[in-house]
Structure formats: C-alpha cells, structure tokens
C-alpha atoms as a PDB file:
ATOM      1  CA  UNK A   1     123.577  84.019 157.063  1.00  0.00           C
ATOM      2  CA  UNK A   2     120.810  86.362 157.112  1.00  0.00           C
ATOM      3  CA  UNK A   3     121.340  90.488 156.639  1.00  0.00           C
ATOM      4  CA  UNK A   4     119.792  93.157 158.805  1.00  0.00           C
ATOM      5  CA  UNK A   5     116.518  92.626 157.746  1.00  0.00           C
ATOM      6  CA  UNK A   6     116.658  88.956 158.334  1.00  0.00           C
ATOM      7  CA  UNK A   7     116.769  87.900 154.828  1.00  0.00           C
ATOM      8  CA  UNK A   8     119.155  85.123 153.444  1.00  0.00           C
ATOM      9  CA  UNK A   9     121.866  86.294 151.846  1.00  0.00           C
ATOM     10  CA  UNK A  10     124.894  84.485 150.073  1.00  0.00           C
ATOM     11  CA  UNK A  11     128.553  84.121 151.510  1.00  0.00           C
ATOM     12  CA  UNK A  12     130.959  84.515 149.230  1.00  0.00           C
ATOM     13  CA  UNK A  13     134.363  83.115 150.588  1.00  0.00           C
ATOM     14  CA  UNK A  14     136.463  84.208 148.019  1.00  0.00           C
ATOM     15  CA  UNK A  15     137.144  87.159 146.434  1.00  0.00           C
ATOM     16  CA  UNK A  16     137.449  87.845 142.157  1.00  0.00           C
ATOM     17  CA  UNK A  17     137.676  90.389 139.406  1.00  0.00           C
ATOM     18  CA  UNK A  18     137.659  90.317 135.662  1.00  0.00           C
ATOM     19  CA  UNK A  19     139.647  92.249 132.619  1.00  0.00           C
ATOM     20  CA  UNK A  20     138.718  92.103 129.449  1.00  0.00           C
ATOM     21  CA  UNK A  21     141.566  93.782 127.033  1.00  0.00           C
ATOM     22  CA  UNK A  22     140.825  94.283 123.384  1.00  0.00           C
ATOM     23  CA  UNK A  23     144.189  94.544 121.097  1.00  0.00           C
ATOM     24  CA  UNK A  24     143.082  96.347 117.483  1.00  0.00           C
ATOM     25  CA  UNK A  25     144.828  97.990 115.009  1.00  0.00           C
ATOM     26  CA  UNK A  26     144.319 101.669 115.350  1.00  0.00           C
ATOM     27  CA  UNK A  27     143.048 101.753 111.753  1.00  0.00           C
ATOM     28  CA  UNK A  28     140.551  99.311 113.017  1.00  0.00           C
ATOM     29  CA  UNK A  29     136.997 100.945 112.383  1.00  0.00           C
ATOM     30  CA  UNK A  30     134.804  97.676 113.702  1.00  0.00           C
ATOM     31  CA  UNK A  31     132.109  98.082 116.253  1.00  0.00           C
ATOM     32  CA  UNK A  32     133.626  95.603 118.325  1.00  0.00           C
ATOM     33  CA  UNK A  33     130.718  95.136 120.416  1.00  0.00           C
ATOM     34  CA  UNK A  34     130.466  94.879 124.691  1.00  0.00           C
ATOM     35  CA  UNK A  35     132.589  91.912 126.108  1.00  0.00           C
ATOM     36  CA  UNK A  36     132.457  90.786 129.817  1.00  0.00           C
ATOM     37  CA  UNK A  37     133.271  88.168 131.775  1.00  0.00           C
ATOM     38  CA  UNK A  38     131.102  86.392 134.522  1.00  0.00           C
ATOM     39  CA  UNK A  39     133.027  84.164 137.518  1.00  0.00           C
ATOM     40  CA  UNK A  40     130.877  81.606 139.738  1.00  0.00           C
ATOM     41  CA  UNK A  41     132.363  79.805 142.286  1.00  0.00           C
ATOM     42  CA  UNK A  42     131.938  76.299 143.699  1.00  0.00           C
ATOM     43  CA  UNK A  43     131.612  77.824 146.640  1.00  0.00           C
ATOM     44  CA  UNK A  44     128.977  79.844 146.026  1.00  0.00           C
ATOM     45  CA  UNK A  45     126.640  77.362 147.859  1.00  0.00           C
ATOM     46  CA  UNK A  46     128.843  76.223 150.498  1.00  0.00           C
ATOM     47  CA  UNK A  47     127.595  76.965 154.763  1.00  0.00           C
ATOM     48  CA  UNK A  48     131.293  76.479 155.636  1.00  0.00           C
ATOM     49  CA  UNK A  49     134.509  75.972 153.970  1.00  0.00           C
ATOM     50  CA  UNK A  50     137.292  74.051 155.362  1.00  0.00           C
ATOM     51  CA  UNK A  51     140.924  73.816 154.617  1.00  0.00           C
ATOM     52  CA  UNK A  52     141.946  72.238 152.037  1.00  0.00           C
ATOM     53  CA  UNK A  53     138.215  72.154 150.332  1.00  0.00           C
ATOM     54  CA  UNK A  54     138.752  72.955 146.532  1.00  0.00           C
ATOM     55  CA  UNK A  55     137.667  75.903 145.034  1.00  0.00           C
ATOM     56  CA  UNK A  56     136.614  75.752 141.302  1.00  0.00           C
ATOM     57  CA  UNK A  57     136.288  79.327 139.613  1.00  0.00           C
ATOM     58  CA  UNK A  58     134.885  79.528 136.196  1.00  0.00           C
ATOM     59  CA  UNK A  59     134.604  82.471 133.751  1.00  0.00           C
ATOM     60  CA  UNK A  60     131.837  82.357 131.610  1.00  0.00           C
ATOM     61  CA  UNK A  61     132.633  85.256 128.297  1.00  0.00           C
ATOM     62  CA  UNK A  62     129.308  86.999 127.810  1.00  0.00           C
ATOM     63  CA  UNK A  63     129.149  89.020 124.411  1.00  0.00           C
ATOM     64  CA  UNK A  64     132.047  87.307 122.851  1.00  0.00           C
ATOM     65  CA  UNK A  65     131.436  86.260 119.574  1.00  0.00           C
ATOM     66  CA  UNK A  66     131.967  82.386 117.962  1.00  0.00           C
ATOM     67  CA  UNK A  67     135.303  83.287 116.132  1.00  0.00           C
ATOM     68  CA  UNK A  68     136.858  85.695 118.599  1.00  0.00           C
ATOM     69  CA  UNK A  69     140.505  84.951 119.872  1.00  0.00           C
ATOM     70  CA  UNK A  70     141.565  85.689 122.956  1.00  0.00           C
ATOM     71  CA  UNK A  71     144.199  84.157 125.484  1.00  0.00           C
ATOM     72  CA  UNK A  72     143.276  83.688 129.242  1.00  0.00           C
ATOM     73  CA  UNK A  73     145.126  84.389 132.228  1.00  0.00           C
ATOM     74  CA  UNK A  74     144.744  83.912 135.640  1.00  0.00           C
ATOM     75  CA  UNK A  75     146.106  85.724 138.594  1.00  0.00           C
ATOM     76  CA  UNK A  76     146.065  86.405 142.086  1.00  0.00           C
ATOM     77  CA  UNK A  77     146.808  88.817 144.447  1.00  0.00           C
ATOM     78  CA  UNK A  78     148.081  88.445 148.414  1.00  0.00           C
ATOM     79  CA  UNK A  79     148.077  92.306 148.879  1.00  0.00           C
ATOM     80  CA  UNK A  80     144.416  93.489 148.531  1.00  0.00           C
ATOM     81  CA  UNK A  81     145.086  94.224 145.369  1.00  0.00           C
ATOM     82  CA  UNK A  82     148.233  95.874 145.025  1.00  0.00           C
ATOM     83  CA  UNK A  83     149.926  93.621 142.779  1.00  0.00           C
ATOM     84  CA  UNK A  84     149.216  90.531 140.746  1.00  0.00           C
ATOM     85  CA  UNK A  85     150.898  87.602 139.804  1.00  0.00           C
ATOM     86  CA  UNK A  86     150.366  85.356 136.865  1.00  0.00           C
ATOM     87  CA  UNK A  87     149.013  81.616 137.840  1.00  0.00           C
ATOM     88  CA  UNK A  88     151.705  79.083 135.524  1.00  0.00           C
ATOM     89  CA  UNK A  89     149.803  77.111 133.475  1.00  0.00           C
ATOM     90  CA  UNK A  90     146.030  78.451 134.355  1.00  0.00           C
ATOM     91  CA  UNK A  91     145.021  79.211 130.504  1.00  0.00           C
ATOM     92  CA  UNK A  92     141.299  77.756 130.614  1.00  0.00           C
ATOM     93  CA  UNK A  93     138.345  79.576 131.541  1.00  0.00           C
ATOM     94  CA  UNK A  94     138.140  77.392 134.673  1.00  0.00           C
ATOM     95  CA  UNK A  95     140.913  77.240 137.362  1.00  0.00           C
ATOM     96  CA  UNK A  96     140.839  75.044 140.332  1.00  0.00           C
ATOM     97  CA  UNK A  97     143.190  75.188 143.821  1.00  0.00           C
ATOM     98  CA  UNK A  98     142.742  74.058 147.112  1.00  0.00           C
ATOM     99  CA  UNK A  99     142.252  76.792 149.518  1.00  0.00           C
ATOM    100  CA  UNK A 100     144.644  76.977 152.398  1.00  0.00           C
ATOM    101  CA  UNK A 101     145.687  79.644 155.120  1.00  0.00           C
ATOM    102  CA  UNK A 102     148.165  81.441 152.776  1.00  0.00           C
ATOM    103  CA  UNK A 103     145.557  82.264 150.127  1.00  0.00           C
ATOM    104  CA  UNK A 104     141.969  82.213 151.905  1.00  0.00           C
ATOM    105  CA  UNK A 105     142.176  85.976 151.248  1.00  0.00           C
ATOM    106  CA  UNK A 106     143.968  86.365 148.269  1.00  0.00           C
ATOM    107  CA  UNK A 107     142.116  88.685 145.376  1.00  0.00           C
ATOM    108  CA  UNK A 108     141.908  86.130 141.993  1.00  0.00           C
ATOM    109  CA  UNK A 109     141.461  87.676 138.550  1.00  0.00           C
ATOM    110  CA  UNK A 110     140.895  86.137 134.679  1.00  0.00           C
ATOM    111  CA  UNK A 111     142.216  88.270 132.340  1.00  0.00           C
ATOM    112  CA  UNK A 112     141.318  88.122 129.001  1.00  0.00           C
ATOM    113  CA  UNK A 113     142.858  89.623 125.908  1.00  0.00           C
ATOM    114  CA  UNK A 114     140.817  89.897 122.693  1.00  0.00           C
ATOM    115  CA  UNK A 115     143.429  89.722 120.116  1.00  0.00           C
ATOM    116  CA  UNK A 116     142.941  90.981 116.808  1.00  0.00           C
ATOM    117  CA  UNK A 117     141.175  89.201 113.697  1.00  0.00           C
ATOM    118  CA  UNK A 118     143.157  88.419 111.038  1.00  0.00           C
END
C-alpha cells in the first residue's frame, strides 16, 4: 500500500501495546535505569492475511539488564481497549495464535513486571 504521497508504507494487521511495571521497595534508592519493550510481528511483511494464518508476536526487552527478574504476561482485548484479559499459559516473550474472525481486531498487550532484586 502506498500513502498520499505515493510512498510504500507498511500494513500492520494487528494491533499491540506494551507495560513495563517495576515492583521496588520504597526504601529502594537504585537508579533503576529505562526499560521498554519492543513487539514485531510475523506479519509485519505479509500483502494479505488470511484466516487462520498464524500470527507470531515477539517482545524483545530493551534496557533490561542480564540478572533482572521479571514475569511476562500476555493479554488481549475485544473492546478497543476497555478491558483486558490474561492469555493462560502465554509466559514467554513470544506468543503465537491463529487469527480468526473473533479476534482479527482484538488489542494484544505483554506485560512485564520487574520484580525486585533480592
């Protein structure tokens, strides 16, 4: 697809957002540095998308240091937002599901929660 000037631009058939939660004691005095997450799609490169195709969405943790600990959580959304639901069992940084008329426009989102260092 091109834009108004003619130029190529990218279709992006799904849409994402990212959290990033940090849990710390209030005492805590660290510099905890700037954490953020980066999705990609495997359908970043795709013309068309069909039914039952399967999207692969993977968070890449930008800023996040080697011995951080953090859970992951991913969730959707079939309300533009409104309200999210927790995906059983999709604790990785990727998540994969087959997209299908009921969640073609769902909202996904990672969540990640920096715990504390012991």
């Amino acid at each position: 697809s091109a834009d108004e000037e003619g130029n190529e631009t990218q279709k992006q058939f799904i849409t994402w957002d990212s959290l990033v939660i940090t849990l710390r004691d209030e005492n805590e005095d660290d510099d905890i540095g700037i954490r953020s997450v980066t999705i990609s799609s495997s359908l970043d490169e795709m013309e068309f998308v069909y039914y039952g195709t399967d999207a692969e969405l993977t968070a890449t943790l930008d800023g996040f240091q080697e011995d951080d600990v953090y859970t992951v959580q991913w969730m959707y959304s079939s309300d533009e937002g409104e309200n999210f639901y927790n995906i059983e069992e999709a604790n990785e940084l990727t998540y994969t599901f087959s997209v299908m008329p009921d969640n073609i426009e769902n909202i996904w989102r990672i969540v990640i929660i920096l715990l504390p260092k012991e």
